[in-house]
C-alpha atoms as a PDB file:
ATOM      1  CA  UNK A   1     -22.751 -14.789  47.008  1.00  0.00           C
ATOM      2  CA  UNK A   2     -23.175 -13.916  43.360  1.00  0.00           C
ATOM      3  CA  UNK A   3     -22.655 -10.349  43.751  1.00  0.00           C
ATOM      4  CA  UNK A   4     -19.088 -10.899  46.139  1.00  0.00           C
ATOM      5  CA  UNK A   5     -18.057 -13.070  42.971  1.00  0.00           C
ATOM      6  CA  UNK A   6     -19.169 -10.132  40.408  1.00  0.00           C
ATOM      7  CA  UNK A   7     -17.538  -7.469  42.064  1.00  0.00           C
ATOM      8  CA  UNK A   8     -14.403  -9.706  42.845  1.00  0.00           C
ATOM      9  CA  UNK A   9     -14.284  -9.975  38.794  1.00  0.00           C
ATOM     10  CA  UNK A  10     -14.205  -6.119  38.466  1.00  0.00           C
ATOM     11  CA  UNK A  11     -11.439  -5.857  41.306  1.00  0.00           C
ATOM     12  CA  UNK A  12      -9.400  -8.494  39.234  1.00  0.00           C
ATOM     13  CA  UNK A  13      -9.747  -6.248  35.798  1.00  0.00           C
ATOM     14  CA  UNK A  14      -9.285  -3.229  37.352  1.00  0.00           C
ATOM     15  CA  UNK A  15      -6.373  -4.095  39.245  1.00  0.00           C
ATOM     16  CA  UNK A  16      -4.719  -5.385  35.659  1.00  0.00           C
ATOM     17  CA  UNK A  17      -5.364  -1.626  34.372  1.00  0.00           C
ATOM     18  CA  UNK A  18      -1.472  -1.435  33.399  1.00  0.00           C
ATOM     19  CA  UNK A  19      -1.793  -4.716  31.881  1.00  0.00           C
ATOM     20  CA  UNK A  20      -4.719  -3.314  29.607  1.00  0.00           C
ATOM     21  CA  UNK A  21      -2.511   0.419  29.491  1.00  0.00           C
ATOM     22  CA  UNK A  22      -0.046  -1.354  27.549  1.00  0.00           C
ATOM     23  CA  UNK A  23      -2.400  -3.141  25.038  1.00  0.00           C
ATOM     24  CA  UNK A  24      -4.133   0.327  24.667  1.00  0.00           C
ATOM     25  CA  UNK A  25      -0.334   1.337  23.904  1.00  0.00           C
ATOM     26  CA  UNK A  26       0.451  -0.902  21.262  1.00  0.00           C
ATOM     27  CA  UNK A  27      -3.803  -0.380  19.648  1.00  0.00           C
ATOM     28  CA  UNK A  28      -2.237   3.638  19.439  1.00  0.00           C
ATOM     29  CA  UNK A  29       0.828   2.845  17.964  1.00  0.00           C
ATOM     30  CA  UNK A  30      -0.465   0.097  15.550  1.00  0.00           C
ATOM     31  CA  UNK A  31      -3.480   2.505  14.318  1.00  0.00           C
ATOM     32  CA  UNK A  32      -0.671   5.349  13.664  1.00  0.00           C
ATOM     33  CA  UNK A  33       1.557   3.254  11.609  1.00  0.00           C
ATOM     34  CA  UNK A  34      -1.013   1.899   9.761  1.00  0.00           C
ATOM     35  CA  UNK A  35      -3.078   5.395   9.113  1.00  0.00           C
ATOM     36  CA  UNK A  36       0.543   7.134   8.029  1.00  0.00           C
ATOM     37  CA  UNK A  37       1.329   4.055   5.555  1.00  0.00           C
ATOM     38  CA  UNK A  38      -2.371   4.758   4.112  1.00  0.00           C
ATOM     39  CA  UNK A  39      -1.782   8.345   3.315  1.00  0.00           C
ATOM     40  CA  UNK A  40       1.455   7.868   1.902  1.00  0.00           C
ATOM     41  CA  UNK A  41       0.059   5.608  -0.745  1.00  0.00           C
ATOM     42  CA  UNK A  42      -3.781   6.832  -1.384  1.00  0.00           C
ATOM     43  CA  UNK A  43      -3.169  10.471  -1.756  1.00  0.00           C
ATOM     44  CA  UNK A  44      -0.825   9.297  -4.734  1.00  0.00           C
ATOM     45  CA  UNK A  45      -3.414   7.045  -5.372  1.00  0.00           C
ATOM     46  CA  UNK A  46      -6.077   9.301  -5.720  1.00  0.00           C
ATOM     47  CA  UNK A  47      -4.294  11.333  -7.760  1.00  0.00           C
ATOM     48  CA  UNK A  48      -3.320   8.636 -10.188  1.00  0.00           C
ATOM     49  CA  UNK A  49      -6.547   7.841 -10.652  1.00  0.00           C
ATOM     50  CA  UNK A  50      -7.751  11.305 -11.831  1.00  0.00           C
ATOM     51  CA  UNK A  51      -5.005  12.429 -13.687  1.00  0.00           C
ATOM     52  CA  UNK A  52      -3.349   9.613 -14.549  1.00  0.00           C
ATOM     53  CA  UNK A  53      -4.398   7.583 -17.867  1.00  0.00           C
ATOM     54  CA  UNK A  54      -3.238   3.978 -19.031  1.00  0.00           C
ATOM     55  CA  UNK A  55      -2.181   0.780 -17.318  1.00  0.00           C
ATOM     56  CA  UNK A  56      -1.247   2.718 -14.780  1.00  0.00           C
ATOM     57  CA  UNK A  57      -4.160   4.537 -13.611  1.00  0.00           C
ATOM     58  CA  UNK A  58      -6.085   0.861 -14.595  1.00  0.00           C
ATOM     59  CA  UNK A  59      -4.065  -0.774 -12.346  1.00  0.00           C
ATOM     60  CA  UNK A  60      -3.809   1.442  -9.158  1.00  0.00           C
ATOM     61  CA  UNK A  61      -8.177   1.020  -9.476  1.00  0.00           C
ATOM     62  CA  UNK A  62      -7.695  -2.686 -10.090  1.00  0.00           C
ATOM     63  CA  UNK A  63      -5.420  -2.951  -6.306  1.00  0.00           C
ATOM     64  CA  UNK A  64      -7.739  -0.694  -4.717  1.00  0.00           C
ATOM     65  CA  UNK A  65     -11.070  -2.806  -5.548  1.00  0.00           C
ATOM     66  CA  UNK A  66      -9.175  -6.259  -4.651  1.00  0.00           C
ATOM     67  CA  UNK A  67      -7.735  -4.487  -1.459  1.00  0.00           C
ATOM     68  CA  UNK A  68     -11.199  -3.147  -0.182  1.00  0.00           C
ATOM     69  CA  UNK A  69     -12.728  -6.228  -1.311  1.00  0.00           C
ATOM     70  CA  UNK A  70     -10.371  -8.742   0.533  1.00  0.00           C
ATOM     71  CA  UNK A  71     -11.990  -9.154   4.388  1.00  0.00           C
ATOM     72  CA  UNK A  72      -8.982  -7.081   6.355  1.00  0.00           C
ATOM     73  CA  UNK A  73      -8.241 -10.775   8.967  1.00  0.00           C
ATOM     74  CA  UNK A  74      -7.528 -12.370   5.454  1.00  0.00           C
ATOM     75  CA  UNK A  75      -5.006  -9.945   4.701  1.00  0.00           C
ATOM     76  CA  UNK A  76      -3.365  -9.789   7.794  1.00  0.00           C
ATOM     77  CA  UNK A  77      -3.378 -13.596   8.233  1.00  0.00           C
ATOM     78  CA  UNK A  78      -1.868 -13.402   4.606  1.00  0.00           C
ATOM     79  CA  UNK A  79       0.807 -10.892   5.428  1.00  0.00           C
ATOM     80  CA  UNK A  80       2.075 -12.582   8.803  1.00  0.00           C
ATOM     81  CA  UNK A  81       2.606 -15.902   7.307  1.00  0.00           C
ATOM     82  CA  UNK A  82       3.096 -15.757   3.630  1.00  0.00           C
ATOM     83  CA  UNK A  83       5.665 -12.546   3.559  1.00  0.00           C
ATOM     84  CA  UNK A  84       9.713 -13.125   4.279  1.00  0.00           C
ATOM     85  CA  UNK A  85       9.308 -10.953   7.487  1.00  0.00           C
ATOM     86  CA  UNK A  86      12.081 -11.440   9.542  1.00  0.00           C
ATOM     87  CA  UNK A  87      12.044 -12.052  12.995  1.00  0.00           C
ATOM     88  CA  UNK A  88      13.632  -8.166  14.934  1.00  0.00           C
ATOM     89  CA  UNK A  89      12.520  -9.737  18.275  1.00  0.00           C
ATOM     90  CA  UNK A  90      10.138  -8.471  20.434  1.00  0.00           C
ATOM     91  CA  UNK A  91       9.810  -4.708  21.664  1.00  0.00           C
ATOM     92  CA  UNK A  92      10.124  -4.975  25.837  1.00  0.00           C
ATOM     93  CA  UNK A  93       7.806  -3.476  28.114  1.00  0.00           C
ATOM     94  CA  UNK A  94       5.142  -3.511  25.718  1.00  0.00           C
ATOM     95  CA  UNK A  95       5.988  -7.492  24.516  1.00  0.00           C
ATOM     96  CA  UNK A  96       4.757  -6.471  21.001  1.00  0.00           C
ATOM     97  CA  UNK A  97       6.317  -8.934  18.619  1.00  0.00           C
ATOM     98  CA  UNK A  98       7.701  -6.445  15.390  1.00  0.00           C
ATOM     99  CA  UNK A  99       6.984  -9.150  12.721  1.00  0.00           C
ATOM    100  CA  UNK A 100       3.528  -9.335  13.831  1.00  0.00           C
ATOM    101  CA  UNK A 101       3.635  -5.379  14.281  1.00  0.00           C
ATOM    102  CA  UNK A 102       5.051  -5.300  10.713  1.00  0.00           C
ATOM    103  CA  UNK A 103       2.152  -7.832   9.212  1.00  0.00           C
ATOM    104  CA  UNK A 104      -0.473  -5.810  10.831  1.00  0.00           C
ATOM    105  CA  UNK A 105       0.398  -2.785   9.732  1.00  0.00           C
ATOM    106  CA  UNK A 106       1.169  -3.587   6.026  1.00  0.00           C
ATOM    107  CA  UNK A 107      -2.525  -4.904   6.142  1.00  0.00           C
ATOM    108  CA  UNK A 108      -4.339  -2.678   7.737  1.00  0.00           C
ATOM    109  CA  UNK A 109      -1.921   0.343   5.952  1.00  0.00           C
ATOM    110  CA  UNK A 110      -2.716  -1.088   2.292  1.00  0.00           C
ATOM    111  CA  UNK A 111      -5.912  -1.852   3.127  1.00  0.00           C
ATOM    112  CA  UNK A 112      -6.339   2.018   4.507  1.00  0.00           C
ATOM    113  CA  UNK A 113      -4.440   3.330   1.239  1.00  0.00           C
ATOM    114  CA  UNK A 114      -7.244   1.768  -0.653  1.00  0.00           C
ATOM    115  CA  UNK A 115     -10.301   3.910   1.329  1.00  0.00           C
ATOM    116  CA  UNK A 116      -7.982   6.980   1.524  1.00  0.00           C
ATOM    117  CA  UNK A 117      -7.353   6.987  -2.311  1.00  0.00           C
ATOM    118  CA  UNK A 118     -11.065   7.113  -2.852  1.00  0.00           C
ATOM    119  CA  UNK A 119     -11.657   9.841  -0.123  1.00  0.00           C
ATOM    120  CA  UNK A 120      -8.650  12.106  -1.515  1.00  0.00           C
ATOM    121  CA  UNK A 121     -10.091  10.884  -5.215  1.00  0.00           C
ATOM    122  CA  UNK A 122     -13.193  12.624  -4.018  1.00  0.00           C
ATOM    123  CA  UNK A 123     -11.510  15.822  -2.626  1.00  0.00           C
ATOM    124  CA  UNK A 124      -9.547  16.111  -5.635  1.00  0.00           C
ATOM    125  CA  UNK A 125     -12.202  15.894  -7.923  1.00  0.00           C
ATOM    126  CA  UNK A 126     -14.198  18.524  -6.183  1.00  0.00           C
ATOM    127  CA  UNK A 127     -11.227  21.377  -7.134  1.00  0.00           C
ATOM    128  CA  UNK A 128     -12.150  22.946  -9.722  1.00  0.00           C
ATOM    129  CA  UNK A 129     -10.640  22.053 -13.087  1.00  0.00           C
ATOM    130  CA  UNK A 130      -9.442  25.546 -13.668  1.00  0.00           C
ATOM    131  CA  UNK A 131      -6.832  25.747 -10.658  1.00  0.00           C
ATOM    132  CA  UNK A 132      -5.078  22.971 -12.496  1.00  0.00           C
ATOM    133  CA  UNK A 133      -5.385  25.049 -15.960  1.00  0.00           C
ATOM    134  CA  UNK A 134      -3.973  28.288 -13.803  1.00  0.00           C
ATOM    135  CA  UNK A 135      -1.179  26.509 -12.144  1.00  0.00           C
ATOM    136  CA  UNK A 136      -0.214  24.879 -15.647  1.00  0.00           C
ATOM    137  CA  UNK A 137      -0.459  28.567 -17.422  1.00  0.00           C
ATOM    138  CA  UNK A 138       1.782  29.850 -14.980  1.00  0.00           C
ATOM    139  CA  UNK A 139       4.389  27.455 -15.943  1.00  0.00           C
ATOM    140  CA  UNK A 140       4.111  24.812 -13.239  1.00  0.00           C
ATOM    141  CA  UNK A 141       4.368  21.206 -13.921  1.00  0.00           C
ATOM    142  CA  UNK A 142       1.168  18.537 -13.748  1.00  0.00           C
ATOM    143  CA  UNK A 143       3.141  17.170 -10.314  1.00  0.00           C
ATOM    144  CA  UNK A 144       4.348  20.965  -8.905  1.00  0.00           C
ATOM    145  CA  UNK A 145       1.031  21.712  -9.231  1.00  0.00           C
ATOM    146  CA  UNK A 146      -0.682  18.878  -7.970  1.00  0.00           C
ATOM    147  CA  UNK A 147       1.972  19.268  -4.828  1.00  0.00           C
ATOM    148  CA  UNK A 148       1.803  23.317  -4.501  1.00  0.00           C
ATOM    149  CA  UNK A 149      -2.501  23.976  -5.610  1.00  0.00           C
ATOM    150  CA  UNK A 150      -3.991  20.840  -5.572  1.00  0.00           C
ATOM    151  CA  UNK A 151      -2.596  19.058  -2.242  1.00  0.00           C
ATOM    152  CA  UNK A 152      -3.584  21.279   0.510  1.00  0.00           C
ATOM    153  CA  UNK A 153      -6.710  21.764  -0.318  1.00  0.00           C
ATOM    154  CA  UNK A 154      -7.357  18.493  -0.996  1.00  0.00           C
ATOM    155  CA  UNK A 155      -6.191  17.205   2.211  1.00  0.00           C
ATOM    156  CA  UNK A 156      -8.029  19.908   4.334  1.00  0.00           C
ATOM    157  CA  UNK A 157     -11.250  18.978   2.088  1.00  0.00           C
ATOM    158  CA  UNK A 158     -10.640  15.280   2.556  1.00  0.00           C
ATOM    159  CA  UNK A 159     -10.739  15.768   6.646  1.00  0.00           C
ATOM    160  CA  UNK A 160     -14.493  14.595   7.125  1.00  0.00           C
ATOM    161  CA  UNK A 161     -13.719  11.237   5.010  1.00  0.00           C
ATOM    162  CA  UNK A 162     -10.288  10.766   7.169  1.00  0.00           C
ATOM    163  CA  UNK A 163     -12.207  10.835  10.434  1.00  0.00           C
ATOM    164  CA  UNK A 164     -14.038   8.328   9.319  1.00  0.00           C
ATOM    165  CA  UNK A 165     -11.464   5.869   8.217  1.00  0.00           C
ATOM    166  CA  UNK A 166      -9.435   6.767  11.077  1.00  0.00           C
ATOM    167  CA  UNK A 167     -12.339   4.983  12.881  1.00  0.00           C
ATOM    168  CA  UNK A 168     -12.071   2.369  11.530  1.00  0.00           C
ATOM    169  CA  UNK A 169      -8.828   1.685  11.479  1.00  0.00           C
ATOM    170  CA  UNK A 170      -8.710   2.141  15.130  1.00  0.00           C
ATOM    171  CA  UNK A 171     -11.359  -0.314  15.717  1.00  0.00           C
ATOM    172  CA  UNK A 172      -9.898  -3.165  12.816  1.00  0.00           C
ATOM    173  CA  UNK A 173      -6.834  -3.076  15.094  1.00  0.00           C
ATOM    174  CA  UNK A 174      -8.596  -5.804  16.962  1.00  0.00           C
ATOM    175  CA  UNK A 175      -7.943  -8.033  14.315  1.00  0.00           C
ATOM    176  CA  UNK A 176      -4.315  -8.587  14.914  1.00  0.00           C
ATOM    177  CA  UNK A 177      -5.932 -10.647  17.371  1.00  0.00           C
ATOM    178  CA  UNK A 178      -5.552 -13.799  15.400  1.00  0.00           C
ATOM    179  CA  UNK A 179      -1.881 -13.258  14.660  1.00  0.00           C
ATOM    180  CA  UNK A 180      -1.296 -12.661  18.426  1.00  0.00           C
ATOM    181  CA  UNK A 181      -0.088  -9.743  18.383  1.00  0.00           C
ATOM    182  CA  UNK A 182      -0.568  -7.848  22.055  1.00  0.00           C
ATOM    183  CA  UNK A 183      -2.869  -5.407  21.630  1.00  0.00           C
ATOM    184  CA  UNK A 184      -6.415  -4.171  23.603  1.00  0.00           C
ATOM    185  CA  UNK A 185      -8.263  -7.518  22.214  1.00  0.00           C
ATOM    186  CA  UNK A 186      -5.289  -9.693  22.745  1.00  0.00           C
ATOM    187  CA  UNK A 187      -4.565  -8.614  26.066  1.00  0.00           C
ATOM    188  CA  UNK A 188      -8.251  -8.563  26.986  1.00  0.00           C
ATOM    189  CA  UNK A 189      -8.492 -12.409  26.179  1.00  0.00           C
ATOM    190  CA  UNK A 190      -5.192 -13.179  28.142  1.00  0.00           C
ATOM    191  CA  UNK A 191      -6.700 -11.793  30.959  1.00  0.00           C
ATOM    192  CA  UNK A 192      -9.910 -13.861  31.772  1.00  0.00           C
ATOM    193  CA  UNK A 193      -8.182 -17.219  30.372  1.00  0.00           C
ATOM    194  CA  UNK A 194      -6.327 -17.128  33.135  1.00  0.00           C
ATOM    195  CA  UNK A 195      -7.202 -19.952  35.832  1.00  0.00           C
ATOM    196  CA  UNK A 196     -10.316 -19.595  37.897  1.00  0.00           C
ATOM    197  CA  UNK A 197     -11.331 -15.913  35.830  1.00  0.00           C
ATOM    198  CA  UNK A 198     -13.672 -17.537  33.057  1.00  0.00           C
ATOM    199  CA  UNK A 199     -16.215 -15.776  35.276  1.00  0.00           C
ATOM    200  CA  UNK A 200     -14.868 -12.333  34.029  1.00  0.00           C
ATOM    201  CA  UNK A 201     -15.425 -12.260  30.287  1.00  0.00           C
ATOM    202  CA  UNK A 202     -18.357  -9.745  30.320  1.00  0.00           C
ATOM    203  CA  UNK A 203     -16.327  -7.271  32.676  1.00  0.00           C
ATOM    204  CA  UNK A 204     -13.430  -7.579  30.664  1.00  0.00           C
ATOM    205  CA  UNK A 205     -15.072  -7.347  27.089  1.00  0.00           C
ATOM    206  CA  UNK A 206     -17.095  -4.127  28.344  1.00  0.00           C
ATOM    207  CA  UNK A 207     -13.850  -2.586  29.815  1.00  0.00           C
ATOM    208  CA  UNK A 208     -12.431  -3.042  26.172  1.00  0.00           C
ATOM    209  CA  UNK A 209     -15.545  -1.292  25.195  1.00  0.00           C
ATOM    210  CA  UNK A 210     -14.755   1.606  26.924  1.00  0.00           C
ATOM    211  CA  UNK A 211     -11.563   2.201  26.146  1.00  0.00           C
ATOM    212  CA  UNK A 212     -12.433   2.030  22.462  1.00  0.00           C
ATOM    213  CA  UNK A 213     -15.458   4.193  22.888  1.00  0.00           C
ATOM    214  CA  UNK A 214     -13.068   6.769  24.452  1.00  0.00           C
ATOM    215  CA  UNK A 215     -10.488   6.445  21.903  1.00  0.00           C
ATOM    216  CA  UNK A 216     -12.944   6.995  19.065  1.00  0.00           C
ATOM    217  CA  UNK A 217     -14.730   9.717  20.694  1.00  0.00           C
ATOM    218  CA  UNK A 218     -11.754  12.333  21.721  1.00  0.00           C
ATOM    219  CA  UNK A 219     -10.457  11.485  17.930  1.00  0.00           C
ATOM    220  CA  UNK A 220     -13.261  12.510  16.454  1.00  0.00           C
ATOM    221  CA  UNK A 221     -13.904  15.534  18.558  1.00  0.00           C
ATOM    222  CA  UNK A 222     -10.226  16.454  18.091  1.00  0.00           C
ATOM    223  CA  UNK A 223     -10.760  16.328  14.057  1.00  0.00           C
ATOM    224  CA  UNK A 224     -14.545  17.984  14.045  1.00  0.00           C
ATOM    225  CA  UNK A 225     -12.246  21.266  15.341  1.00  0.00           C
ATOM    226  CA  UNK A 226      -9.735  20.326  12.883  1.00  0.00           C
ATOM    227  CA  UNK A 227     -11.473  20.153   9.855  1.00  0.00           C
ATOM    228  CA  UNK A 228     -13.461  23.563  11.403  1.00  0.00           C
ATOM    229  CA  UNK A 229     -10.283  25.369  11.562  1.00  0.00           C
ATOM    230  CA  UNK A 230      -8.794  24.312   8.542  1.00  0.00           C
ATOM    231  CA  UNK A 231     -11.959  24.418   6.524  1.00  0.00           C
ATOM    232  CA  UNK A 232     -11.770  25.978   3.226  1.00  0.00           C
ATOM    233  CA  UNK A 233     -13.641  29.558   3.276  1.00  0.00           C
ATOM    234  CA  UNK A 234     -15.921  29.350   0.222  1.00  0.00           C
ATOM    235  CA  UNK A 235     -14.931  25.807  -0.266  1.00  0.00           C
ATOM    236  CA  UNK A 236     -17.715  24.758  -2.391  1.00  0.00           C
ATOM    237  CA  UNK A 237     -16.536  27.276  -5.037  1.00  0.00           C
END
């Protein structure tokens, strides 16, 4: 009998594929948001931190130790409860609640901002000085030239370190899980609570897997051909 019940468990995950689909949906959308918010604030961050001076500089290293420091379910556990988020509902088809959306993603985006400043910190710093002291020669300002010399090549140099926290972001998604917001994990667990399918934890947990494994892996394939074809020619120069 034990292997009827076994394979009765794998009928009753794979016929909830859609279910899962949708949970994979909201993972996507949830590691986009929060990957965008990071580079929005850590290539600025980076920057600050090399060629800015003062309290300013001081403090954009002070946030980034705390953030990276701070386990990321303590932030977002923080964020969903302590921050004035209103209530927008909840997107339909998907049933993703936005103020849990919104927590998540401020967490896991500051959070990311703090990692990306030090990888674009890193890229930055490996330009050589003298393409800053050409740019400024030439009559450009210390931001045109950070924006026009400095910026593409430090993104296209930062590319290896990206994949990386792109990782794992995608994989710190699953921490949402204790804000309940719908995602792979959530959705995962809502499946074998259900009555009578207790017995399907390990088939549901290693379909999870899976679909993270696969995730991860066509990501970083897709950005190992990236980073080849936008690699810098000489780039250690």
């Amino acid at each position: 009998m034990e292997p009827v019940a076994l394979l009765s468990d794998w009928q009753f995950v794979f016929s909830n594929w859609q279910f899962l689909l949708l949970g994979t949906v909201v993972t996507i959308l949830l590691t986009l948001s929060s990957l965008s918010l990071g580079f929005a604030l850590g290539f600025p961050a980076g920057a600050i931190e090399v060629y800015g001076d003062g309290w300013l500089a001081s403090g954009v290293s002070t946030a980034g130790v705390i953030l990276r420091g701070t386990p990321i379910v303590v932030l977002i556990v923080l964020f969903f409860f302590a921050l004035p988020i209103p209530r927008l509902g909840t997107v339909p088809v998907i049933d993703m609640q936005m103020n849990a959306f919104i927590a998540a993603t401020l967490a896991l985006g500051l959070r990311s901002a703090a990692y990306q400043g030090q990888v674009f910190r890193g890229s930055i710093q490996s330009i050589a000085s003298g393409q800053m002291e050409a740019a400024r020669s030439i009559g450009m300002t210390k931001l045109q030239a950070i924006r026009h010399v400095i910026f593409p090549q430090a993104v296209r140099r930062s590319l290896p370190g990206f994949q990386n926290e792109f990782t794992i972001v995608l994989k710190d998604t699953s921490v949402a899980f204790a804000i309940g917001l719908a995602e792979l994990l959530t959705r995962g667990e809502r499946l074998y609570l259900q009555p009578g399918r207790d017995t399907a934890v390990i088939e549901v947990i290693i379909v999870i897997s899976a679909i993270y494994f696969i995730l991860t892996f066509t990501t970083n394939r897709a950005l190992d051909a990236l980073a080849r074809q936008y690699a810098i020619p000489g780039g250690n120069e």
